[in-house]
N, C-alpha and C. Protein backbone atom coordinates (compact mmCIF):
# COMPACT_ATOMS: atom_id res chain seq x y z
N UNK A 1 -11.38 -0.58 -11.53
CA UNK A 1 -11.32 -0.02 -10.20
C UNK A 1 -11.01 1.48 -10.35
N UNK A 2 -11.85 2.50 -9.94
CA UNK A 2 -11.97 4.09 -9.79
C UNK A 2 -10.97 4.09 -8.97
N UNK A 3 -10.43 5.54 -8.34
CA UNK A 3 -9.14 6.08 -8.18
C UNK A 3 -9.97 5.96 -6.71
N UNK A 4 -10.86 6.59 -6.44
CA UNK A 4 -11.57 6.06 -4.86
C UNK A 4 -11.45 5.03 -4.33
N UNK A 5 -11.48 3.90 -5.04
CA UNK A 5 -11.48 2.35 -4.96
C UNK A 5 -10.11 2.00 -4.82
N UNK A 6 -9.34 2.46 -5.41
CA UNK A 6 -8.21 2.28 -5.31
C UNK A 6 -7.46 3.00 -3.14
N UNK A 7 -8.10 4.20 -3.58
CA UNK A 7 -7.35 4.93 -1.93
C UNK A 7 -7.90 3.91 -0.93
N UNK A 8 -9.36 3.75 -1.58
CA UNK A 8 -9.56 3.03 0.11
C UNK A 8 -9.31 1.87 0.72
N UNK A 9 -8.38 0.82 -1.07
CA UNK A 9 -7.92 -0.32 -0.39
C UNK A 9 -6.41 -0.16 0.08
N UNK A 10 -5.60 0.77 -0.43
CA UNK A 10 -4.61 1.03 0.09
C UNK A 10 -4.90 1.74 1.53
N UNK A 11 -5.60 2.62 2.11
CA UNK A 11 -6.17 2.80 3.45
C UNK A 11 -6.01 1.27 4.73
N UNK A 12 -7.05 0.51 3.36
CA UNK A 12 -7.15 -0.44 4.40
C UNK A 12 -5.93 -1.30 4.67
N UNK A 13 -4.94 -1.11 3.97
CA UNK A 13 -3.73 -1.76 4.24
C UNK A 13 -3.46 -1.68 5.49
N UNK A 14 -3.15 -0.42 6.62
CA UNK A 14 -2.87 -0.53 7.46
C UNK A 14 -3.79 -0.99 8.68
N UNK A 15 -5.15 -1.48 8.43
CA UNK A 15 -5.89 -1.93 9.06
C UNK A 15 -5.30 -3.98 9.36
N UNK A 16 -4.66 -4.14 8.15
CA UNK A 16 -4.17 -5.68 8.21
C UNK A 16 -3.04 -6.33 9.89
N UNK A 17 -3.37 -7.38 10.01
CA UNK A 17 -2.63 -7.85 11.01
C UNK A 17 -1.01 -8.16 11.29
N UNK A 18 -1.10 -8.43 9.86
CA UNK A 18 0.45 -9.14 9.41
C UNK A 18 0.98 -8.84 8.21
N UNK A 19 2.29 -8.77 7.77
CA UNK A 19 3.16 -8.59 6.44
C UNK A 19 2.11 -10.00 5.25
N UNK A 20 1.55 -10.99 6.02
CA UNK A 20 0.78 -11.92 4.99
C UNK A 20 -0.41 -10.97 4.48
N UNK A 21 -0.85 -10.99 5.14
CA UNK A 21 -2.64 -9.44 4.90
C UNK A 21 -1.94 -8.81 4.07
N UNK A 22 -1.21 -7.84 4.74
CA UNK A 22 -0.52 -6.78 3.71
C UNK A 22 -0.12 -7.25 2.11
N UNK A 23 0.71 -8.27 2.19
CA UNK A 23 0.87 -8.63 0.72
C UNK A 23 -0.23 -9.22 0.17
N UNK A 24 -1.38 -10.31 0.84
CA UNK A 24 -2.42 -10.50 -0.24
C UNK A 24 -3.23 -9.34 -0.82
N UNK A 25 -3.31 -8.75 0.23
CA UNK A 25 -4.39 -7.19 -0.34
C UNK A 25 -3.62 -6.24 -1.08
N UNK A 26 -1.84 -6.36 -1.42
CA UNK A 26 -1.24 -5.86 -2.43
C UNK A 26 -1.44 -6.75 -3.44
N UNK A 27 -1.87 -7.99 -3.45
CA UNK A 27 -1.82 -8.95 -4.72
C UNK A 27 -2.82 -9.00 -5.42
N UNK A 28 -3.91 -8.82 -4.65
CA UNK A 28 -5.34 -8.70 -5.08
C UNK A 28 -5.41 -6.73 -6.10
N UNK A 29 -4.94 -5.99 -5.60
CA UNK A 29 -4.63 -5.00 -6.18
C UNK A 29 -3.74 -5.26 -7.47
N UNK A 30 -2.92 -6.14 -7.71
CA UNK A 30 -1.84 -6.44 -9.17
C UNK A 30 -2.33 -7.31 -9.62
N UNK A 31 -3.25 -8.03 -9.92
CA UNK A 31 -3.59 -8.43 -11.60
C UNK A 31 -3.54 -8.06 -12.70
N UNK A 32 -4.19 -8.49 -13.85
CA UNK A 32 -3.35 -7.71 -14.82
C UNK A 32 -4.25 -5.98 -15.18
N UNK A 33 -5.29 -6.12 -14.79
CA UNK A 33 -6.10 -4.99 -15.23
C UNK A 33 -5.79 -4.18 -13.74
N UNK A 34 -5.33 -4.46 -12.52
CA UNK A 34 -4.90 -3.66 -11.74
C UNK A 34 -4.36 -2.72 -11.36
N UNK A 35 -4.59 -1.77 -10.15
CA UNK A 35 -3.47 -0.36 -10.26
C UNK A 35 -2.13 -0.84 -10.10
N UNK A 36 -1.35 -1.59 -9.40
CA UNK A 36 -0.32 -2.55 -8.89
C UNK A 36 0.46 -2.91 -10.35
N UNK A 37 1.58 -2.15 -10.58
CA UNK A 37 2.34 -2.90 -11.03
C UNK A 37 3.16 -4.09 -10.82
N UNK A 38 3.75 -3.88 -10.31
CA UNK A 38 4.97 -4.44 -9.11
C UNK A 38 4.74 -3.84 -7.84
N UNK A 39 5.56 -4.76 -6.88
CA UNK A 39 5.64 -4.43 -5.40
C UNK A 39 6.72 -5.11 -4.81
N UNK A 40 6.90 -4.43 -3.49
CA UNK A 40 7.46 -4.94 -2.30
C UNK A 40 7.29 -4.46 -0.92
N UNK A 41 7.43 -5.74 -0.60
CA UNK A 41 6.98 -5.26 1.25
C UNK A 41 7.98 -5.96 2.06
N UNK A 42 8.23 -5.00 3.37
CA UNK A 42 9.73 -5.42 3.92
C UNK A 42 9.21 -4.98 5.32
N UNK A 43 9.18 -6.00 5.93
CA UNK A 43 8.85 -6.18 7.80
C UNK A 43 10.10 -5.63 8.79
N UNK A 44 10.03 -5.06 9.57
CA UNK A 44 11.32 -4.27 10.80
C UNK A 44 10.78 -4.83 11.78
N UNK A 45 11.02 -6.04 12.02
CA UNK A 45 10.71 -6.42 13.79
C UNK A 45 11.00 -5.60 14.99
N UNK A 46 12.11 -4.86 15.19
CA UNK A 46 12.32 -4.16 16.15
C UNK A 46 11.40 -2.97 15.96
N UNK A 47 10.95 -2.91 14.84
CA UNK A 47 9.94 -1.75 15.03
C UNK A 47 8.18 -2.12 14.61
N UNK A 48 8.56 -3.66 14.45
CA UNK A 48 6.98 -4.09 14.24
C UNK A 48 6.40 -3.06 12.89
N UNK A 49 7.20 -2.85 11.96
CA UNK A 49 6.66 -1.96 10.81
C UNK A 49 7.04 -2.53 9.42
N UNK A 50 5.85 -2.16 9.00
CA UNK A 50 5.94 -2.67 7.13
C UNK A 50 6.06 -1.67 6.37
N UNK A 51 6.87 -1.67 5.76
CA UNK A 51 6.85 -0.54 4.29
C UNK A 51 6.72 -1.92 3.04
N UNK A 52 5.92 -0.60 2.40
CA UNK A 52 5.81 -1.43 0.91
C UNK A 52 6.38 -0.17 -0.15
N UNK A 53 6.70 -0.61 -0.85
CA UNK A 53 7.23 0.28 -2.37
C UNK A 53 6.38 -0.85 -3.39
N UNK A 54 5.19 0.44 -3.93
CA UNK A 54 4.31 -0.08 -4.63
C UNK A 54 4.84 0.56 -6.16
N UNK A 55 4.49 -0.23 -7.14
CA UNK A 55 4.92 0.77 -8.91
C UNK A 55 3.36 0.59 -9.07
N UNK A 56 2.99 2.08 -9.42
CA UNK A 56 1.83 2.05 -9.85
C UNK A 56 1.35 2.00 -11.28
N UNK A 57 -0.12 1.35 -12.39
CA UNK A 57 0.05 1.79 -13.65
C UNK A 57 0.05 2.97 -14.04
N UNK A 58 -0.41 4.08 -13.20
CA UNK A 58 -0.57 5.46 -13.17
C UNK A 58 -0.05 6.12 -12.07
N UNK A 59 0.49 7.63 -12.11
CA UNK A 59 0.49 8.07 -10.87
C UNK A 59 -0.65 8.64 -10.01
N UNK A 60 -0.87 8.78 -8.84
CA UNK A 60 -2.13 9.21 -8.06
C UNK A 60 -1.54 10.39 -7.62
N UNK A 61 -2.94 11.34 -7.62
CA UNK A 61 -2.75 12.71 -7.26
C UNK A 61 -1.99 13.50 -5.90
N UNK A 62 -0.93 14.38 -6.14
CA UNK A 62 -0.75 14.70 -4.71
C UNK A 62 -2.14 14.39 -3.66
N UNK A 63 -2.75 14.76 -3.73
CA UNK A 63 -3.85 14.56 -3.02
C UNK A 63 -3.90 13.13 -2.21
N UNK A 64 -3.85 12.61 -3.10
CA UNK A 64 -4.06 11.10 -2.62
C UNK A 64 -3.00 10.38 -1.69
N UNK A 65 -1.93 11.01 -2.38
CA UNK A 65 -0.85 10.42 -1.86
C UNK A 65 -0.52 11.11 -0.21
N UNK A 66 -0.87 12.23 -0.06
CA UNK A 66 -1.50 12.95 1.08
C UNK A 66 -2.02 12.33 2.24
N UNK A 67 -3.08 11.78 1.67
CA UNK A 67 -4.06 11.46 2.23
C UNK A 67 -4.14 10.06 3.07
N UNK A 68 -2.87 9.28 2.39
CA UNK A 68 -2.25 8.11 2.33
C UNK A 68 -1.00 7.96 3.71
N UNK A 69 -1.00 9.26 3.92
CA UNK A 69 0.32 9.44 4.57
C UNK A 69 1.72 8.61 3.68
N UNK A 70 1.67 8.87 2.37
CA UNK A 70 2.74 8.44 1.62
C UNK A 70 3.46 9.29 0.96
N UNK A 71 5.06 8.57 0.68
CA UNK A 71 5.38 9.46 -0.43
C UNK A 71 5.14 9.18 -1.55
N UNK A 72 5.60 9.91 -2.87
CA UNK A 72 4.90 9.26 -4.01
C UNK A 72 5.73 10.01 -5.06
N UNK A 73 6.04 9.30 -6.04
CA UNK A 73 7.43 10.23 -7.38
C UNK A 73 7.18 9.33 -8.74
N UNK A 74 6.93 10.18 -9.27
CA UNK A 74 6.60 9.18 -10.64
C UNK A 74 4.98 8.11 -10.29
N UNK A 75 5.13 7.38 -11.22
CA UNK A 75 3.94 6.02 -10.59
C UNK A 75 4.76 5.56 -9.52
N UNK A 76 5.14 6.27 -8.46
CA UNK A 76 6.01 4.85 -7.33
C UNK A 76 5.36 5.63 -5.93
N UNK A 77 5.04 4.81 -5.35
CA UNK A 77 4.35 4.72 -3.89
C UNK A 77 5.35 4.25 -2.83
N UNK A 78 5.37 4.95 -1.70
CA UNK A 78 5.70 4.70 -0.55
C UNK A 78 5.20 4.40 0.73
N UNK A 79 4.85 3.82 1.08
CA UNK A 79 3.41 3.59 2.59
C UNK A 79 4.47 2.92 3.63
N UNK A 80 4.52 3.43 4.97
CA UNK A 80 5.47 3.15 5.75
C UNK A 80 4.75 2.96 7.45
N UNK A 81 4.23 1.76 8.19
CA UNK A 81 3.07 2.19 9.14
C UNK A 81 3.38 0.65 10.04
N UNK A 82 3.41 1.15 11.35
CA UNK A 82 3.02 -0.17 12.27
C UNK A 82 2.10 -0.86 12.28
N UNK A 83 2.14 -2.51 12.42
CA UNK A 83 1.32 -3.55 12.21
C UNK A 83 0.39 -2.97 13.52
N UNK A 84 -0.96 -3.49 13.03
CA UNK A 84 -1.80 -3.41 14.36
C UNK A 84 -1.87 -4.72 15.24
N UNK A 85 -1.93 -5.29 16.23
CA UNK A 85 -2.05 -5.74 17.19
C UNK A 85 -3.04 -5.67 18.03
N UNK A 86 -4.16 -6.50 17.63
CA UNK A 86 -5.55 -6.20 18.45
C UNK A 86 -5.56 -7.95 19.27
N UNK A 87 -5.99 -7.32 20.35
CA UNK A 87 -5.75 -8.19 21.83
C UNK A 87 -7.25 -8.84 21.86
C-alpha cells in the first residue's frame, strides 16, 4: 500500500457511521505488511466523537498529516472527528 493509499483510507475514516466502521477500516489497515501498527479508538457520547491514536510502521509527512486534520510525532497519529449521522 503507497503513502496515497494509505491518506485516502485514513480520509475515509471519517466518512464511517460508527466506532465499529472506524475500527474495522483501522484493522484492515494493521496486518502484518500494513501501515497500522497498533491502535486505539475511544468514543465521547456527549460529543458523538471518535479519536483514534494510531502507531504507524513509518512516519507520514507533515504534509499528510495536514491534510488529515491530525496531529502526528514520531510514527504516532492522532485523528479526532464527529461520527456522521446520515438520516
Amino acid at each position: 500500500m503507497d503513502n496515497k493509499q494509505v491518506l485516502r483510507a485514513l480520509k475515509q475514516l471519517r466518512a464511517k457511521p460508527d466506532t465499529d466502521g472506524v475500527r474495522n477500516a483501522i484493522m484492515g489497515l494493521s496486518g502484518p505488511s500494513g501501515p497500522v501498527r497498533s491502535y486505539d479508538v475511544r468514543f465521547d457520547p456527549a460529543r458523538q466523537a471518535v479519536s483514534c491514536f494510531l502507531e504507524m510502521r513509518s512516519p507520514m509527512l507533515d504534509s499528510e498529516v495536514r491534510e488529515l486534520d491530525a496531529c502526528g510525532f514520531g510514527n504516532c497519529l492522532c485523528l479526532e472527528f464527529a461520527l456522521r449521522h446520515d438520516a
